[in-house]
Protein backbone atom coordinates (compact mmCIF):
# COMPACT_ATOMS: atom_id res chain seq x y z
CA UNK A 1 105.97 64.01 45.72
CA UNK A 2 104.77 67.00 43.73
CA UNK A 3 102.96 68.30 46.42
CA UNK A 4 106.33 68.10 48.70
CA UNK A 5 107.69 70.48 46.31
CA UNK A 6 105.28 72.57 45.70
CA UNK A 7 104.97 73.23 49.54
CA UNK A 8 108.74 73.87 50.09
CA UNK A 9 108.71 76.15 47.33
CA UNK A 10 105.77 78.63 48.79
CA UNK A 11 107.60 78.15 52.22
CA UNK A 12 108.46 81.95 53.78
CA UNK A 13 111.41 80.36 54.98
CA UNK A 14 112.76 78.48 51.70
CA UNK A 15 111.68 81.31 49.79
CA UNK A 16 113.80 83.70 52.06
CA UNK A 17 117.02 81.11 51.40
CA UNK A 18 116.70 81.07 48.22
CA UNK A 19 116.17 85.06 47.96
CA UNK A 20 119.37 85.20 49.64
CA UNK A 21 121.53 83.21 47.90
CA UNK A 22 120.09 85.12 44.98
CA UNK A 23 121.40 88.27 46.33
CA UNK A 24 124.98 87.07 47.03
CA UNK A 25 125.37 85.13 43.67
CA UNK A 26 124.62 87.97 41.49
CA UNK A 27 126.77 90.57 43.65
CA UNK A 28 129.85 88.16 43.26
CA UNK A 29 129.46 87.71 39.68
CA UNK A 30 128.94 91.57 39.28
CA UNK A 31 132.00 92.01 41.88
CA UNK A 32 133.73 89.72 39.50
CA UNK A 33 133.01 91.76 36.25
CA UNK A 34 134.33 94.88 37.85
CA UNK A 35 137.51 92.37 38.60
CA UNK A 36 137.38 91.62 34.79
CA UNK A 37 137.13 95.33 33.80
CA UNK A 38 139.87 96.23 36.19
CA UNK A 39 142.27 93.27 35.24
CA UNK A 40 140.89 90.58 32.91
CA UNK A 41 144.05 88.50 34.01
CA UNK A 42 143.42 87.88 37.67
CA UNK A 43 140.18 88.27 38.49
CA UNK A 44 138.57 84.88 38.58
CA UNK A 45 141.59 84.52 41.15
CA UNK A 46 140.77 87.57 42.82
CA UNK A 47 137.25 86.68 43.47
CA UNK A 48 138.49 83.16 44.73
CA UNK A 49 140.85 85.20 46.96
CA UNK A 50 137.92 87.26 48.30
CA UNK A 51 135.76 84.40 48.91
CA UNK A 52 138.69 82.05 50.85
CA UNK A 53 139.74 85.22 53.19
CA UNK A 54 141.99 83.20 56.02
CA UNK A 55 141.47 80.21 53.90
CA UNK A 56 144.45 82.26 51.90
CA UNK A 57 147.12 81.32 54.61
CA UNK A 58 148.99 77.93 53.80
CA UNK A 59 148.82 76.56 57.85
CA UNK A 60 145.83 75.71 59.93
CA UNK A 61 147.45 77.71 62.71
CA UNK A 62 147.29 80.77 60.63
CA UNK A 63 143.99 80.25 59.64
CA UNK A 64 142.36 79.73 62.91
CA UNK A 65 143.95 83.00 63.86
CA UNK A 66 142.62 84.67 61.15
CA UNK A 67 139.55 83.05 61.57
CA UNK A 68 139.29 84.75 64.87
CA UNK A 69 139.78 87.91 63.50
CA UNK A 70 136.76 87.55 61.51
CA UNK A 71 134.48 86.59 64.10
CA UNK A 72 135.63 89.41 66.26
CA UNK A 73 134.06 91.85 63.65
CA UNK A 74 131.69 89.59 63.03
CA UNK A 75 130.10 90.24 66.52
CA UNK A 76 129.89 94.29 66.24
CA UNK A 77 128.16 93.58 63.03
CA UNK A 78 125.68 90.98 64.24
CA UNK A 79 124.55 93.46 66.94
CA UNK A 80 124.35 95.96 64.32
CA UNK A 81 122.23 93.94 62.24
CA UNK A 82 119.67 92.76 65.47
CA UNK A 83 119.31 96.44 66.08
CA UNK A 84 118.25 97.36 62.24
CA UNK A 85 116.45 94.11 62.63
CA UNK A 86 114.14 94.28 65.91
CA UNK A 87 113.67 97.78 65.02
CA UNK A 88 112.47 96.56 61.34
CA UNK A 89 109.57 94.17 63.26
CA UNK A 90 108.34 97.24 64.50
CA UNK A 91 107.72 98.83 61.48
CA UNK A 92 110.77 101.03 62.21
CA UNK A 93 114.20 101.58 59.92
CA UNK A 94 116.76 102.45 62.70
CA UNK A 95 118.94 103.51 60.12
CA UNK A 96 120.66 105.71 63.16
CA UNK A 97 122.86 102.33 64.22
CA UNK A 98 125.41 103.59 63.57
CA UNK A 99 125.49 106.98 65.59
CA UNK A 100 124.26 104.39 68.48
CA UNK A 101 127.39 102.37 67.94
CA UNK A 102 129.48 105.61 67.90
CA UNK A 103 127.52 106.31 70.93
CA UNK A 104 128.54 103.43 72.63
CA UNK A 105 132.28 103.71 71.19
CA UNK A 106 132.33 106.60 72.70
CA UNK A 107 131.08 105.55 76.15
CA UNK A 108 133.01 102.26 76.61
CA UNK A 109 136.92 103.88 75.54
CA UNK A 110 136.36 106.95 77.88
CA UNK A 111 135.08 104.59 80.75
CA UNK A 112 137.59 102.30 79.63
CA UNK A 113 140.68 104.99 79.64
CA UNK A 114 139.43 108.19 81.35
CA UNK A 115 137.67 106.50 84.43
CA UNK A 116 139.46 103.15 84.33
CA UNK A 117 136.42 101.45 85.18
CA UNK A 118 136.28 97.23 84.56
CA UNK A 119 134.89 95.51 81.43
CA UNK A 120 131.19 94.77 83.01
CA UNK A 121 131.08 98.65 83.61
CA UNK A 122 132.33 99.46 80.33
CA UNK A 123 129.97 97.47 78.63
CA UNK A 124 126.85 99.03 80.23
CA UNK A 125 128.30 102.27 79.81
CA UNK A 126 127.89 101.70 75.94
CA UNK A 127 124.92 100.00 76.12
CA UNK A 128 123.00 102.93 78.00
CA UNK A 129 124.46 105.74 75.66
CA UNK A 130 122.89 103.81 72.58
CA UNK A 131 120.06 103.42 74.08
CA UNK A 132 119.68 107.27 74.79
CA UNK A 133 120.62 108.01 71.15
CA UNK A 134 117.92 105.78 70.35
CA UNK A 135 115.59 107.31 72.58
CA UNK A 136 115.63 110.36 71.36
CA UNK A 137 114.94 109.25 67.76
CA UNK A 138 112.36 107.37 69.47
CA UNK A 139 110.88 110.36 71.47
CA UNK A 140 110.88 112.33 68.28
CA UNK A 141 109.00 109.97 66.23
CA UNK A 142 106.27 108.79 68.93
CA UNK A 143 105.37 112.72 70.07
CA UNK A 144 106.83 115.03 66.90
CA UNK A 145 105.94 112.44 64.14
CA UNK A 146 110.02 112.80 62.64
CA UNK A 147 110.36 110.14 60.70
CA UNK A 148 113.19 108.11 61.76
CA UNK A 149 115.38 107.99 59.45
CA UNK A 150 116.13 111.84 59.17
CA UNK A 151 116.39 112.27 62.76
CA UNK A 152 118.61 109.05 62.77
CA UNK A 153 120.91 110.20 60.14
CA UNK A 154 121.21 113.48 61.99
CA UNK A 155 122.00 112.08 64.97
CA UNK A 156 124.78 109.75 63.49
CA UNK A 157 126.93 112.87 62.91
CA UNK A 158 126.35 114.71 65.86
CA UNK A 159 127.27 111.31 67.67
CA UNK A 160 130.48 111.12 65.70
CA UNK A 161 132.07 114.86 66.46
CA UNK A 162 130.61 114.47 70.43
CA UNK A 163 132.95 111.64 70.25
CA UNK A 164 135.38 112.78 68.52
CA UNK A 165 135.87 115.64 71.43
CA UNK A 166 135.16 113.61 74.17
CA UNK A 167 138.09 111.12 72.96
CA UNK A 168 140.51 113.33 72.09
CA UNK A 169 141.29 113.75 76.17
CA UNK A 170 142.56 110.12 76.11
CA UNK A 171 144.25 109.42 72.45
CA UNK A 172 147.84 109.14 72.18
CA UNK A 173 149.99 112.08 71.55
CA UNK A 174 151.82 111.31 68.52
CA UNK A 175 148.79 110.37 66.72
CA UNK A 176 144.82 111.19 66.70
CA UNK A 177 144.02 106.97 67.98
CA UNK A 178 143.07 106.45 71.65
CA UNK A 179 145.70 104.79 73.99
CA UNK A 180 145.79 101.28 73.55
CA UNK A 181 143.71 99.30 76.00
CA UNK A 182 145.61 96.84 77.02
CA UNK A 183 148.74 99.05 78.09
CA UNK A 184 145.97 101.51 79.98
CA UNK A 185 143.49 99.16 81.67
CA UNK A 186 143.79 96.02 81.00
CA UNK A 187 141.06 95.46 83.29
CA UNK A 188 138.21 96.83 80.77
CA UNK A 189 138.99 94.15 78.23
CA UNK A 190 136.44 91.48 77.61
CA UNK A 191 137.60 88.14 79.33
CA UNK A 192 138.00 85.23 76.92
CA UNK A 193 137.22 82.41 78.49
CA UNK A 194 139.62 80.07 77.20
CA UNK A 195 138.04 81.00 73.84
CA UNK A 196 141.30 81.90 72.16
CA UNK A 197 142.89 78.56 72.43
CA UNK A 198 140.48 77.83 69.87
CA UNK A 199 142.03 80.37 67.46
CA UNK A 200 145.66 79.76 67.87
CA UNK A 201 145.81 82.44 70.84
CA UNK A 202 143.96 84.81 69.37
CA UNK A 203 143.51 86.97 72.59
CA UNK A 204 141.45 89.18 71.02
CA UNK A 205 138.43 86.45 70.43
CA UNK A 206 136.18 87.39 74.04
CA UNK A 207 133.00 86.64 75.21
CA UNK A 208 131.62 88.81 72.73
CA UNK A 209 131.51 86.14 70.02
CA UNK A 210 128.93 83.70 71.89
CA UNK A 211 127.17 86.56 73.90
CA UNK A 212 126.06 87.89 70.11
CA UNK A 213 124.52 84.98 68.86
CA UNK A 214 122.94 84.32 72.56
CA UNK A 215 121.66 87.64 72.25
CA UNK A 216 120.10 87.03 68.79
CA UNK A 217 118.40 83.73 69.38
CA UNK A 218 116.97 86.20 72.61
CA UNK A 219 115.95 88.30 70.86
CA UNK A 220 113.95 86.07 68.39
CA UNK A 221 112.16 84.46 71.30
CA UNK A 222 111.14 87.84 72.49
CA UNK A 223 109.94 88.46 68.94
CA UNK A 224 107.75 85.54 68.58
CA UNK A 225 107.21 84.14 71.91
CA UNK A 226 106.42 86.79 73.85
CA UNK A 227 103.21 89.04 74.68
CA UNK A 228 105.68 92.14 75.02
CA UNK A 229 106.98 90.99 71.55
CA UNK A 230 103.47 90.61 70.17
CA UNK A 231 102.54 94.20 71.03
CA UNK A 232 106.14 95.29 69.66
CA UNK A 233 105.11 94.05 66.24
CA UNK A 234 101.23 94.67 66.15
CA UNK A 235 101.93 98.65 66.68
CA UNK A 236 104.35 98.05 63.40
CA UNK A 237 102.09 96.36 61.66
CA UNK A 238 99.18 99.28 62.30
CA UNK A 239 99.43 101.68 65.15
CA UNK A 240 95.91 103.23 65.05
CA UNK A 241 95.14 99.41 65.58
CA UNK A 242 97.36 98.96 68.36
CA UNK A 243 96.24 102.22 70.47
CA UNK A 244 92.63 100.73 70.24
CA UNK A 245 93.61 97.50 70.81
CA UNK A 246 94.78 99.45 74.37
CA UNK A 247 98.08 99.00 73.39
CA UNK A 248 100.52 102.41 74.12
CA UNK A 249 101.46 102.58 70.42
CA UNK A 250 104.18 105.82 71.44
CA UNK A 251 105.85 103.99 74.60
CA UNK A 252 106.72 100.79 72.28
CA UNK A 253 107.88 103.31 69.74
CA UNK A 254 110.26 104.48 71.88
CA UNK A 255 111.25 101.95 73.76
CA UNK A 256 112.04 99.91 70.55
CA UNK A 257 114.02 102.31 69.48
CA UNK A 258 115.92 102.41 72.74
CA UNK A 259 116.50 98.79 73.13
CA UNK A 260 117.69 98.97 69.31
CA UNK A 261 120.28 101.23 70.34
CA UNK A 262 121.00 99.60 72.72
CA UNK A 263 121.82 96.77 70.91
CA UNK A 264 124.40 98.66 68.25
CA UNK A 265 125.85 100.49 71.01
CA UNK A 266 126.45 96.84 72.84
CA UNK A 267 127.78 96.29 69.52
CA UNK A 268 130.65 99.07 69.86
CA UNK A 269 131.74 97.40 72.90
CA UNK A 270 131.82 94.12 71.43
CA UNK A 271 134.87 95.26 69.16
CA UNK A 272 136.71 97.79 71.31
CA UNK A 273 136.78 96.04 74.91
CA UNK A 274 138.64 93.54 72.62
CA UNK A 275 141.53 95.79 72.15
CA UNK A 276 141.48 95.09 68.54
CA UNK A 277 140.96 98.58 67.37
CA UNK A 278 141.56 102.35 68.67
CA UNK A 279 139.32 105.09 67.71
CA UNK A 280 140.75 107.94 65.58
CA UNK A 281 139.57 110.90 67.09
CA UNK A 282 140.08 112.95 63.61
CA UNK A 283 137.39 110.60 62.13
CA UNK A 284 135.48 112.32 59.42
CA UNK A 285 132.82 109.86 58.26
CA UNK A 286 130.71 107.30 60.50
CA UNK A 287 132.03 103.74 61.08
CA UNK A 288 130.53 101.48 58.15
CA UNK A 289 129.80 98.66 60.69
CA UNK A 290 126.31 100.84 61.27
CA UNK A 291 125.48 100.84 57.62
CA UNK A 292 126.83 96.96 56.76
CA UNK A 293 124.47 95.66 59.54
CA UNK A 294 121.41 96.76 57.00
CA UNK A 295 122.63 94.13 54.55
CA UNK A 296 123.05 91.60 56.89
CA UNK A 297 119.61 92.47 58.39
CA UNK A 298 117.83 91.48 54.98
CA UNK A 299 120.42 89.54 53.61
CA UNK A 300 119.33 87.16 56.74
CA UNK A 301 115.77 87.80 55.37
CA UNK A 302 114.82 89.85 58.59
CA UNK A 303 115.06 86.66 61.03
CA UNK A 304 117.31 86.92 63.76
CA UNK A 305 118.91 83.78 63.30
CA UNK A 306 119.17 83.73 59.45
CA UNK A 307 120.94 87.15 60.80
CA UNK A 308 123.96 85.43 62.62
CA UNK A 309 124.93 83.52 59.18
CA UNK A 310 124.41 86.86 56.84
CA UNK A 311 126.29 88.98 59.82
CA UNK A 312 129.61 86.36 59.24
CA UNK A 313 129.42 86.18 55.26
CA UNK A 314 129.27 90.02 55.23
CA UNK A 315 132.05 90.35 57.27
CA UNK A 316 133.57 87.15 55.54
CA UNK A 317 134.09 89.01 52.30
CA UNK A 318 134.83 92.31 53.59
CA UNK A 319 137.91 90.59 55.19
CA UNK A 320 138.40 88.94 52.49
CA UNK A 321 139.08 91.99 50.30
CA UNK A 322 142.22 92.58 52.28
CA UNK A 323 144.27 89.84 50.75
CA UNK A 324 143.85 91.31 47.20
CA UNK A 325 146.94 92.16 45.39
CA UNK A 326 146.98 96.21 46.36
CA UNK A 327 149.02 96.78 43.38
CA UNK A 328 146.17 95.33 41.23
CA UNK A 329 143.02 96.04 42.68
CA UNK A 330 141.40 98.17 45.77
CA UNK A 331 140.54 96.29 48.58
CA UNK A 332 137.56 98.03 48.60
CA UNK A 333 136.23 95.95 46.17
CA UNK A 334 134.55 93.64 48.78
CA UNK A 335 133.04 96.45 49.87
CA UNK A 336 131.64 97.24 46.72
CA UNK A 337 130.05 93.57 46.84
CA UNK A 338 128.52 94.30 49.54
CA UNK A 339 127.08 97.38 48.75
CA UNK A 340 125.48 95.77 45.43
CA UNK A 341 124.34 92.81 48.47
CA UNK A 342 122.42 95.60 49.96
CA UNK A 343 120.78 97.29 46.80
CA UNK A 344 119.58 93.90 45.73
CA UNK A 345 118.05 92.96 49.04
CA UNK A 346 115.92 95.49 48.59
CA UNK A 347 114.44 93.38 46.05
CA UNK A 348 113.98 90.15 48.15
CA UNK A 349 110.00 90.92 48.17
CA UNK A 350 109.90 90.84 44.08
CA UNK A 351 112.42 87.64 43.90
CA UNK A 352 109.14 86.34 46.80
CA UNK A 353 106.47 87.37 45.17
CA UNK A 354 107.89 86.59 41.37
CA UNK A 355 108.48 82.80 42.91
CA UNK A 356 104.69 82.70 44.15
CA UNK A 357 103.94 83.83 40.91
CA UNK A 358 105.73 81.13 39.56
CA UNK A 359 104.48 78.28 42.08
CA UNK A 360 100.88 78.99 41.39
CA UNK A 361 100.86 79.17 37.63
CA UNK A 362 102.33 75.80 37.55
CA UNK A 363 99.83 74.79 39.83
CA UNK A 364 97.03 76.06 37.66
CA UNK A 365 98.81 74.62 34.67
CA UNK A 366 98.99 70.75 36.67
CA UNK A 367 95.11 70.91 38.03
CA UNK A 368 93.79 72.22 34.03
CA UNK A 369 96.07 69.42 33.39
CA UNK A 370 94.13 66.92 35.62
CA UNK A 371 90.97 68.19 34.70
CA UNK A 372 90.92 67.80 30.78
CA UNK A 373 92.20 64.38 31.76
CA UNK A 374 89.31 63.68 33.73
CA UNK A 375 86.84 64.89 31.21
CA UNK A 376 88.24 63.47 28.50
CA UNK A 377 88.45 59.90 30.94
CA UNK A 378 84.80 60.47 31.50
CA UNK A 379 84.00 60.98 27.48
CA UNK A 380 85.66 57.56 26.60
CA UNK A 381 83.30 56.13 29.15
């Protein structure tokens, strides 16, 4: 029985649950104290406000509705997250998701409203304008050595004032959103399915919702089950290595980098072929969803599937931070939670290596154990 334990506890898998819930129990309970500072009064309600989200509304109706409005965030994010994420196998931080998905914003709404083009169209409009933002930080890296992470953050902005320009030829007049999509073209929203009967008629739940977590569990048989994959991941691991092993270390480079934009500016499309949000055109900072799909990247310790779960609490809680009393606290507050989610996942590999350290001094401790009561068995004698 020992053993049993012992062997779950130096599992990579276990260990990268545990790490996890780690994360999100200490940045509730220091969300909480900032509650507490704020407003000593409320906040253990607050936090239990935060943490319900739909759960807040008093019919099941309401909730399922509200429900779906979760998971159709929830699905931008999770493509978010498997860009930062397959990118991350390769030894690459495609911190630049988020100019991708402003990319593929961009391309999907003008396709969408200036060329009235259908949903399929729409969609691979998006997905080929991330994947040239990605590309390029791909190009960059493989034949300029830029690391990319500057040339991604660079990128983001450009991405975001292209767009902004290229938008503002389709946004309403009285105010700096695009026209609304389904009084425009209601032929480039994402079909449902049926889907929404699920949610109380929530007609903006789509096909995006399953096509993300199809994507995902893809992805992580690409990753693991696949030569293509295997050469993805040995030119992250060492690239000198890779180029002798006759692998083309700069072509998977870049064409990681493309399919992981790709992927975020799939992720774009995901959220406005729904018609659930316009883009302001008089944006002045890049869409979080970008930047949130790094916590849910590690918060789903780097697997693509523990990804789908950490891609729904994220957006859980950010949600939930809208049914705060406003007159009490920000809503940003679940924001803030998630931030601290993201600093300490940068510790997972300590919380790992401090639980190995753990495992095998108890180990030590149990066979010295064993073996002074074998010598002192063998004294008696």
């Amino acid at each position: 029985m020992k053993t049993q334990k012992e062997s779950i506890f130096k599992n990579a898998g276990f260990q990268s649950i545990l790490a996890a819930i780690l994360c999100i129990v200490i940045g509730l309970f220091i969300g909480f104290l900032v509650l507490l500072a704020i407003n000593p009064a409320g906040a253990g309600e607050a936090i239990v406000t935060i943490m319900r989200n739909f759960l807040n509304y008093p019919t099941r109706p309401a909730q399922m509705k509200y429900l779906g409005n979760t998971l159709v965030k929830t699905a931008p994010l999770l493509m978010c997250a498997l860009s930062i994420n397959f990118c991350y196998k390769v030894g690459l931080f495609n911190i630049g998701a988020a100019g991708q998905y402003v990319a593929g914003a961009g391309a999907c709404l003008y396709a969408a409203l200036a060329l009235e083009l259908p949903w399929y169209i729409c969609l691979l409009c998006a997905m080929v304008a991330g994947g040239i933002f990605g590309t390029i930080v791909g190009f960059l890296k493989a034949y300029a050595n830029v690391n990319e992470v500057i040339a991604g953050i660079m990128l983001n902005w450009i991405g975001l004032y292209l767009v902004n320009m290229l938008l503002a030829g389709v946004k309403e007049q009285a105010s700096p959103y695009t026209f609304n999509l389904s009084s425009t073209n209601t032929a480039a929203i994402l079909p449902t399915l049926g889907l929404e009967k699920f949610f109380s008629n929530n007609k903006y739940v789509t096909i995006a919702v399953p096509l993300s977590i199809l994507i995902a569990i893809v992805l992580y048989i690409i990753l693991t089950k696949t030569k293509f994959g295997y050469e993805l991941q040995a030119t992250g691991f060492n690239k000198d290595a890779a180029k002798y092993a006759g692998m083309n270390e700069k072509r998977n480079m870049i064409l990681t980098l493309m399919i992981g934009g790709a992927l975020a500016g799939t992720g774009a499309a995901f959220l406005y072929l729904t018609g659930f949000e316009q883009w302001q055109t008089t944006a002045s900072s890049v869409p979080s969803m970008g930047f949130n799909g790094i916590a849910a990247t590690f918060l789903g310790g780097l697997h693509p599937i523990g990804t789908i779960f950490a891609s729904y609490f994220i957006q859980h809680i950010t949600s939930g931070g809208a049914y705060l009393d406003k007159a009490i606290y920000p809503s940003q507050i679940s924001e803030l939670i998630s931030a601290i989610i993201i600093y300490l996942c940068g510790f997972v590999l300590f919380f790992k290596f401090a639980m190995n350290k753990r495992v095998d001094a108890a180990q030590e401790r149990r066979k010295a154990a064993a073996e002074n009561a074998a010598a002192k068995g063998g004294e008696s004698k």
